[in-house]
C-alpha atoms as a PDB file:
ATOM      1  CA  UNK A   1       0.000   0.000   0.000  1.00  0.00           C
ATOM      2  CA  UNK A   2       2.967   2.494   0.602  1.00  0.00           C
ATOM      3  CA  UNK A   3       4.663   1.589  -2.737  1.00  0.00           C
ATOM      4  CA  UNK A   4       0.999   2.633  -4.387  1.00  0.00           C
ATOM      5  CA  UNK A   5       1.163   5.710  -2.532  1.00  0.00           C
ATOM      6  CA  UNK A   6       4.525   6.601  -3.176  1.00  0.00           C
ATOM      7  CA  UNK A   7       4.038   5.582  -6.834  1.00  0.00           C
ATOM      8  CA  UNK A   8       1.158   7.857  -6.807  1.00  0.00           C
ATOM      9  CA  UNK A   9       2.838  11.064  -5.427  1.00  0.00           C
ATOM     10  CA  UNK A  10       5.704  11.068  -7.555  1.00  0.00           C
ATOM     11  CA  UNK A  11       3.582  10.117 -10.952  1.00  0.00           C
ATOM     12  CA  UNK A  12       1.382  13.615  -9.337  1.00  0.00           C
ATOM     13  CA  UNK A  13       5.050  15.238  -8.950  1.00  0.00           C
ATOM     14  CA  UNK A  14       6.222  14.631 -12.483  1.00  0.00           C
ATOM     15  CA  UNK A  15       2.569  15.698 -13.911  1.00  0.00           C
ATOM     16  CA  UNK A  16       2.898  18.849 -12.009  1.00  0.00           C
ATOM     17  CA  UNK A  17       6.859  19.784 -13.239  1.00  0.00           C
ATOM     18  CA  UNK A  18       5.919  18.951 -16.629  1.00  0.00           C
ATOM     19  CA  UNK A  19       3.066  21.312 -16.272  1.00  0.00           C
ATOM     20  CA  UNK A  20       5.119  24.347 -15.244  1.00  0.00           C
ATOM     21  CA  UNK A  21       8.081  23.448 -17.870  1.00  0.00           C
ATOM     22  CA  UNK A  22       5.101  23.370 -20.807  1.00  0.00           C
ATOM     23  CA  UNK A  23       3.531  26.769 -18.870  1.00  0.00           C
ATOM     24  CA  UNK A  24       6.921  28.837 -18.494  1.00  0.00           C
ATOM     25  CA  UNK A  25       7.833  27.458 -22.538  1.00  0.00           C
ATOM     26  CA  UNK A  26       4.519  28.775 -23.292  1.00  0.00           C
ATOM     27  CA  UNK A  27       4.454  32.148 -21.603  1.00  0.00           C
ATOM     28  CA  UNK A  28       7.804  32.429 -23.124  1.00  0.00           C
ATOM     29  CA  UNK A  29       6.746  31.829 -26.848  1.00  0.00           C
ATOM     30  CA  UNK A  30       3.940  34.153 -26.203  1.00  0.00           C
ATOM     31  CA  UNK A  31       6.509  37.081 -24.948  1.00  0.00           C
ATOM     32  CA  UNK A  32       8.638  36.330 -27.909  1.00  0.00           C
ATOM     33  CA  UNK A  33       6.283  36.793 -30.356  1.00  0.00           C
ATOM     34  CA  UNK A  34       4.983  39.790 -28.551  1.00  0.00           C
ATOM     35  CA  UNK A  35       8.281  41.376 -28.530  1.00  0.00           C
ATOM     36  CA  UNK A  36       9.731  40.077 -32.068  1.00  0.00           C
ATOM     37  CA  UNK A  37       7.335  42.956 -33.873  1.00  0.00           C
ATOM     38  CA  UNK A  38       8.910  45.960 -31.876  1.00  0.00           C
ATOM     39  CA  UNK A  39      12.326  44.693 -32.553  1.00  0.00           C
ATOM     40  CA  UNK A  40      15.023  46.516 -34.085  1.00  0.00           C
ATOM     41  CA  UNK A  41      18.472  44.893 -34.291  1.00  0.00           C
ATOM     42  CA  UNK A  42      22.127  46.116 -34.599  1.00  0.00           C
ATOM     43  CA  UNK A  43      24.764  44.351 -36.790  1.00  0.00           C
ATOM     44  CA  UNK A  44      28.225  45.384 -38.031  1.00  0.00           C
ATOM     45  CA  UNK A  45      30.473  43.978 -39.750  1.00  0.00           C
ATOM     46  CA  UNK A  46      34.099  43.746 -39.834  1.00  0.00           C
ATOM     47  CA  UNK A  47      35.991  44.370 -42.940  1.00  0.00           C
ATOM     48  CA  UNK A  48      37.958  40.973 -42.658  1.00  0.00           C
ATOM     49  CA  UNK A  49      38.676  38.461 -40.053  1.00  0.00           C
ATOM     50  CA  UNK A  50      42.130  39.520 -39.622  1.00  0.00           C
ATOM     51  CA  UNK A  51      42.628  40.249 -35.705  1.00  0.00           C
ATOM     52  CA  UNK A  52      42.965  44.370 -36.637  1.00  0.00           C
ATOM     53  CA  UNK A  53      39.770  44.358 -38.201  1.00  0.00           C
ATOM     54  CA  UNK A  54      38.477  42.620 -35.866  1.00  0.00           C
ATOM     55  CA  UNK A  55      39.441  44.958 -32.753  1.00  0.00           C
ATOM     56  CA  UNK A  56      38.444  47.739 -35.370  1.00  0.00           C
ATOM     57  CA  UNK A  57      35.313  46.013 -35.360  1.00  0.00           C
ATOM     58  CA  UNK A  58      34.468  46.506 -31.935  1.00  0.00           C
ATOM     59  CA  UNK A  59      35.545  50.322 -31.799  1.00  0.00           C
ATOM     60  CA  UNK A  60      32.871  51.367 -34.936  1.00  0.00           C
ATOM     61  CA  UNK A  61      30.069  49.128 -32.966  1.00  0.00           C
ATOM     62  CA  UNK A  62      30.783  51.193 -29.620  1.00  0.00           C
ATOM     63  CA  UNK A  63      31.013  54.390 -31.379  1.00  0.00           C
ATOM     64  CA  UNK A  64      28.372  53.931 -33.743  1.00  0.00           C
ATOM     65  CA  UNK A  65      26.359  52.251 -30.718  1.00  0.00           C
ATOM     66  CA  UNK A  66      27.061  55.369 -28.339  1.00  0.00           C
ATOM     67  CA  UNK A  67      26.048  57.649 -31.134  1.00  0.00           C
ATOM     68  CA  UNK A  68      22.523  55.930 -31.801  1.00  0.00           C
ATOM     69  CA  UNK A  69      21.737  55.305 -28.486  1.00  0.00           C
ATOM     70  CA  UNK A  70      22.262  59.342 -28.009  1.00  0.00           C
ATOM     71  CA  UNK A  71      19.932  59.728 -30.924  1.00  0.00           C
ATOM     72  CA  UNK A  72      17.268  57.444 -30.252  1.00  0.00           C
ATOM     73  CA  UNK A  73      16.987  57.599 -26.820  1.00  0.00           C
ATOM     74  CA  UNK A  74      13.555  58.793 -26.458  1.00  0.00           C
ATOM     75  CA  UNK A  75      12.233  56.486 -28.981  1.00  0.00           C
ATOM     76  CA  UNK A  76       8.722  54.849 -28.460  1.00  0.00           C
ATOM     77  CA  UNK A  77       9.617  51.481 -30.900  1.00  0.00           C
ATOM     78  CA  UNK A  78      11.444  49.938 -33.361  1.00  0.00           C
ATOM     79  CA  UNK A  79       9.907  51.979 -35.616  1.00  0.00           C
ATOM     80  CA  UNK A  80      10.723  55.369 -34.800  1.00  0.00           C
ATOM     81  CA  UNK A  81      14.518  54.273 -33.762  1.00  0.00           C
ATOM     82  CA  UNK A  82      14.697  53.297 -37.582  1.00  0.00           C
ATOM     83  CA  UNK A  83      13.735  56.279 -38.590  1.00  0.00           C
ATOM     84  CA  UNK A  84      15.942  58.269 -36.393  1.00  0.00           C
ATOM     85  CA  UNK A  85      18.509  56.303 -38.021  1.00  0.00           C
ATOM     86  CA  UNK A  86      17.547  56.554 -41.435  1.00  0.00           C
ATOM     87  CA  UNK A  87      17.259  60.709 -40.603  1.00  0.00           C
ATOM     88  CA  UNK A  88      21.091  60.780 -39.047  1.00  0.00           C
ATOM     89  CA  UNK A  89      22.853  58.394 -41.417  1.00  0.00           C
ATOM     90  CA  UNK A  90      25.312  60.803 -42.925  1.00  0.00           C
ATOM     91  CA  UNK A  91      26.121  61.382 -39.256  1.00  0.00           C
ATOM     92  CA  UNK A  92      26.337  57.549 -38.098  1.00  0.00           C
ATOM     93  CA  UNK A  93      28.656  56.749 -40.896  1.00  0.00           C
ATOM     94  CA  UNK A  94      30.987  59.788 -40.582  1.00  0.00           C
ATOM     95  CA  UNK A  95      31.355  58.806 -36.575  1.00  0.00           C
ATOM     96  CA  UNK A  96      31.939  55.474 -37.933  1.00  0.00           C
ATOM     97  CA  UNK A  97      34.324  56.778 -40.469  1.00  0.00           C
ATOM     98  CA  UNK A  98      35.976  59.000 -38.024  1.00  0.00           C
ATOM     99  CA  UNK A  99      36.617  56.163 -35.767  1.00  0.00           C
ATOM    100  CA  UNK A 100      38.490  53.816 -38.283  1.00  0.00           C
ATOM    101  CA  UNK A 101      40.603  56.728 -39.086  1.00  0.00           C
ATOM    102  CA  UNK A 102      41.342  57.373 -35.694  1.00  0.00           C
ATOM    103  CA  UNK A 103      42.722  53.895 -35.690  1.00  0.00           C
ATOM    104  CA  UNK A 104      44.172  54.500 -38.841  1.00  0.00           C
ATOM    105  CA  UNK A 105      42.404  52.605 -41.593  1.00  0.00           C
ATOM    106  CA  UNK A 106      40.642  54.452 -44.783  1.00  0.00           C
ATOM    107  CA  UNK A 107      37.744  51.903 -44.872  1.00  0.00           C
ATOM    108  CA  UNK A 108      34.585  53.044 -46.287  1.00  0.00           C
ATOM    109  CA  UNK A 109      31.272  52.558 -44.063  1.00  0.00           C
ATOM    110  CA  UNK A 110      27.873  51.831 -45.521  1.00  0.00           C
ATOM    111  CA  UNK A 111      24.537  51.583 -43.398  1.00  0.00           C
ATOM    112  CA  UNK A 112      21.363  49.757 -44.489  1.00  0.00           C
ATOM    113  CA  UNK A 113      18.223  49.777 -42.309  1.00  0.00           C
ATOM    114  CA  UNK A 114      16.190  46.465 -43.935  1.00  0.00           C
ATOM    115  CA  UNK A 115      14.926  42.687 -43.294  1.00  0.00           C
ATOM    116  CA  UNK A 116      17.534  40.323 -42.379  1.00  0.00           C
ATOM    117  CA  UNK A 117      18.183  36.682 -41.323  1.00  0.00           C
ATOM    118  CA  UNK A 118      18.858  36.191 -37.639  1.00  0.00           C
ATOM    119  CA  UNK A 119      18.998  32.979 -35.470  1.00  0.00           C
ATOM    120  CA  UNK A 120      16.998  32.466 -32.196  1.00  0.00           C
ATOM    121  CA  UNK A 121      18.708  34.406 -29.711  1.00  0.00           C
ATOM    122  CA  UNK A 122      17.626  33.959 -25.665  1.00  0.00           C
ATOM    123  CA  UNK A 123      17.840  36.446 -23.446  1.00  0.00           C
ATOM    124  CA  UNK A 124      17.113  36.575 -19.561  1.00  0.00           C
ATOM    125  CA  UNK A 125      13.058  36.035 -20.102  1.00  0.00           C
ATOM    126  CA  UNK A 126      12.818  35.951 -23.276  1.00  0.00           C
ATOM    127  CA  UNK A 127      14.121  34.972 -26.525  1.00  0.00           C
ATOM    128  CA  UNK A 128      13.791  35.851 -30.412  1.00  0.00           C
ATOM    129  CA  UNK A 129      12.803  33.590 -32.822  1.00  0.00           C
ATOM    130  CA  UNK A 130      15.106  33.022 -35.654  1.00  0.00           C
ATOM    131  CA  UNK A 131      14.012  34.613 -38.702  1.00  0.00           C
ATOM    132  CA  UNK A 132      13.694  37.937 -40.619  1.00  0.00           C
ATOM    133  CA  UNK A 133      13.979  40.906 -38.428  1.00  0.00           C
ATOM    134  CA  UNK A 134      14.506  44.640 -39.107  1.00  0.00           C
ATOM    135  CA  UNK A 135      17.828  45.881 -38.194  1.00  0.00           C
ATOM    136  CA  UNK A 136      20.143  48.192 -38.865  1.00  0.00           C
ATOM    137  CA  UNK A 137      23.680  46.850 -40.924  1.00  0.00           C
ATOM    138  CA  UNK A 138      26.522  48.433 -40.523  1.00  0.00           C
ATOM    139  CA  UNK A 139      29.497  47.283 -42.979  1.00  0.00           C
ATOM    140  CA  UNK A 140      33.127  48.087 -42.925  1.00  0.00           C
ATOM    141  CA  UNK A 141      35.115  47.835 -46.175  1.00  0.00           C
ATOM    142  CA  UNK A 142      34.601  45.078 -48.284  1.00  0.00           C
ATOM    143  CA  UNK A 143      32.086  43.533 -45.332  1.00  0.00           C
ATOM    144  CA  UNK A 144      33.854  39.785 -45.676  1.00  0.00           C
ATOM    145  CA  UNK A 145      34.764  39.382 -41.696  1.00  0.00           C
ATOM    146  CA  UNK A 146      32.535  38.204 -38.653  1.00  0.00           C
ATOM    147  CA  UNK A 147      29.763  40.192 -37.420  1.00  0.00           C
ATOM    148  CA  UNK A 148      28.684  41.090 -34.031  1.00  0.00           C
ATOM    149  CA  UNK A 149      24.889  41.765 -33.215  1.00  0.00           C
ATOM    150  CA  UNK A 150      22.385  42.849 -30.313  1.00  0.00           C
ATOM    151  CA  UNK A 151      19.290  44.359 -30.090  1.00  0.00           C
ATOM    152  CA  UNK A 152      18.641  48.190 -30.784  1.00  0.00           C
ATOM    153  CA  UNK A 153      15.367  48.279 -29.824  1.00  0.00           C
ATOM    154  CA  UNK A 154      14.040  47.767 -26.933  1.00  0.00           C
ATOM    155  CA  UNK A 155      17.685  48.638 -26.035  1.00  0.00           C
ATOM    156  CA  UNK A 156      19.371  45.615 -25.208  1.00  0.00           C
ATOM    157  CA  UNK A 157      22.627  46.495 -26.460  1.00  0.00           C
ATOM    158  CA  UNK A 158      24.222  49.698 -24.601  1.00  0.00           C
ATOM    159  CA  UNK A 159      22.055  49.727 -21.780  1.00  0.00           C
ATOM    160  CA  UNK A 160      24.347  48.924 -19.343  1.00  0.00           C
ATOM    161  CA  UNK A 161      27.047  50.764 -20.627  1.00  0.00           C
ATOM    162  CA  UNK A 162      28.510  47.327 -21.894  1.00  0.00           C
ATOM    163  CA  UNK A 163      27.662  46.074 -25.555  1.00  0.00           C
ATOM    164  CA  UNK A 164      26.567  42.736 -25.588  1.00  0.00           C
ATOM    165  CA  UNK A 165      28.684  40.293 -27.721  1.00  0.00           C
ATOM    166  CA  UNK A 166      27.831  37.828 -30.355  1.00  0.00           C
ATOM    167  CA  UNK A 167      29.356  37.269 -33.332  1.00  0.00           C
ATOM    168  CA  UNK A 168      30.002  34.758 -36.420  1.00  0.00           C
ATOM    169  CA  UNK A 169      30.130  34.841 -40.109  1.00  0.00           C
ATOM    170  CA  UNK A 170      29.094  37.735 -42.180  1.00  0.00           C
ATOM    171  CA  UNK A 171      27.535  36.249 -45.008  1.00  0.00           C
ATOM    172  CA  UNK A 172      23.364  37.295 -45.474  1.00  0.00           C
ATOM    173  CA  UNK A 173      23.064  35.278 -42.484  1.00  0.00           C
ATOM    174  CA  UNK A 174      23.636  36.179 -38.462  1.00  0.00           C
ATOM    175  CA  UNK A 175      25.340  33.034 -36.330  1.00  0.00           C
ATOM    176  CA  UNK A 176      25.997  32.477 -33.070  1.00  0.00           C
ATOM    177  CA  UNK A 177      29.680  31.577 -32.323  1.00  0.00           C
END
């Protein structure tokens, strides 16, 4: 009678965790989908994969990260922080520009605001499900080296004061490394 019991309780137990694990997946789904439509994403990309480009890589995201986050930071959405962009590009790529030749490299710097491949990402609470989202590029030189990426919008990338890192291959899709 005490096995049945015991058999009992712990067939309840693993009814009840299974319950929460399909609830919290759920809830999570539900959040990511929520938040995947206000998203706007940030992606640069190095010129090569050469370990100065690479460093120089870093130094155009936090400049060029700085410099939007100044711009945009009374944005309502995704939306409107695109457009802010779109409205100061001449001014994103010169501090882009300005910062390679700080460093001193003559790279050019493009910017495109548009649809692109990402991969699920998870962040604390919530995660984004791979696919198309709007982000804004930024490419350095010839655009053939690793990328880094993060989220613009709601601002997940600067809003610390510390740029989140995550980077891989810079072809038209995003990968985590």
């Amino acid at each position: 009678m005490a096995f049945l019991k015991k058999k009992k309780f712990i067939i309840a137990f693993v009814v009840v965790c299974f319950g929460f694990a399909v609830s919290i997946f759920a809830a999570s789904e539900y959040y990511s989908g929520k938040y995947a439509e206000n998203i706007l994403r940030f992606h640069v990309i190095a010129n090569s994969n050469t370990a100065e480009d690479q460093a120089l890589k870093l130094k155009v995201r936090d400049a060029v990260g700085c410099r939007i986050s100044e711009l945009s930071k009374n944005a309502a959405d995704a939306k409107e922080t695109a457009e802010i962009v779109a409205r100061h590009s001449v001014d994103i790529i010169k501090t882009a520009e300005d910062c390679i030749k700080k460093e001193g490299y003559e790279y050019k710097v493009s910017i495109e605001i548009g649809e692109f491949y990402f991969p699920t990402k998870y962040y604390s609470g919530m995660s984004l499900p791979a696919g198309d989202n709007e982000a804004v590029r930024i490419v350095i030189g010839s655009g053939s080296g690793e990328n880094w990426w993060c989220v613009l919008f709601p601002p997940l990338c600067f809003s610390d004061g510390n740029a989140v890192t995550v980077s891989g291959k810079s072809d038209n899709q995003t990968h985590e490394k």
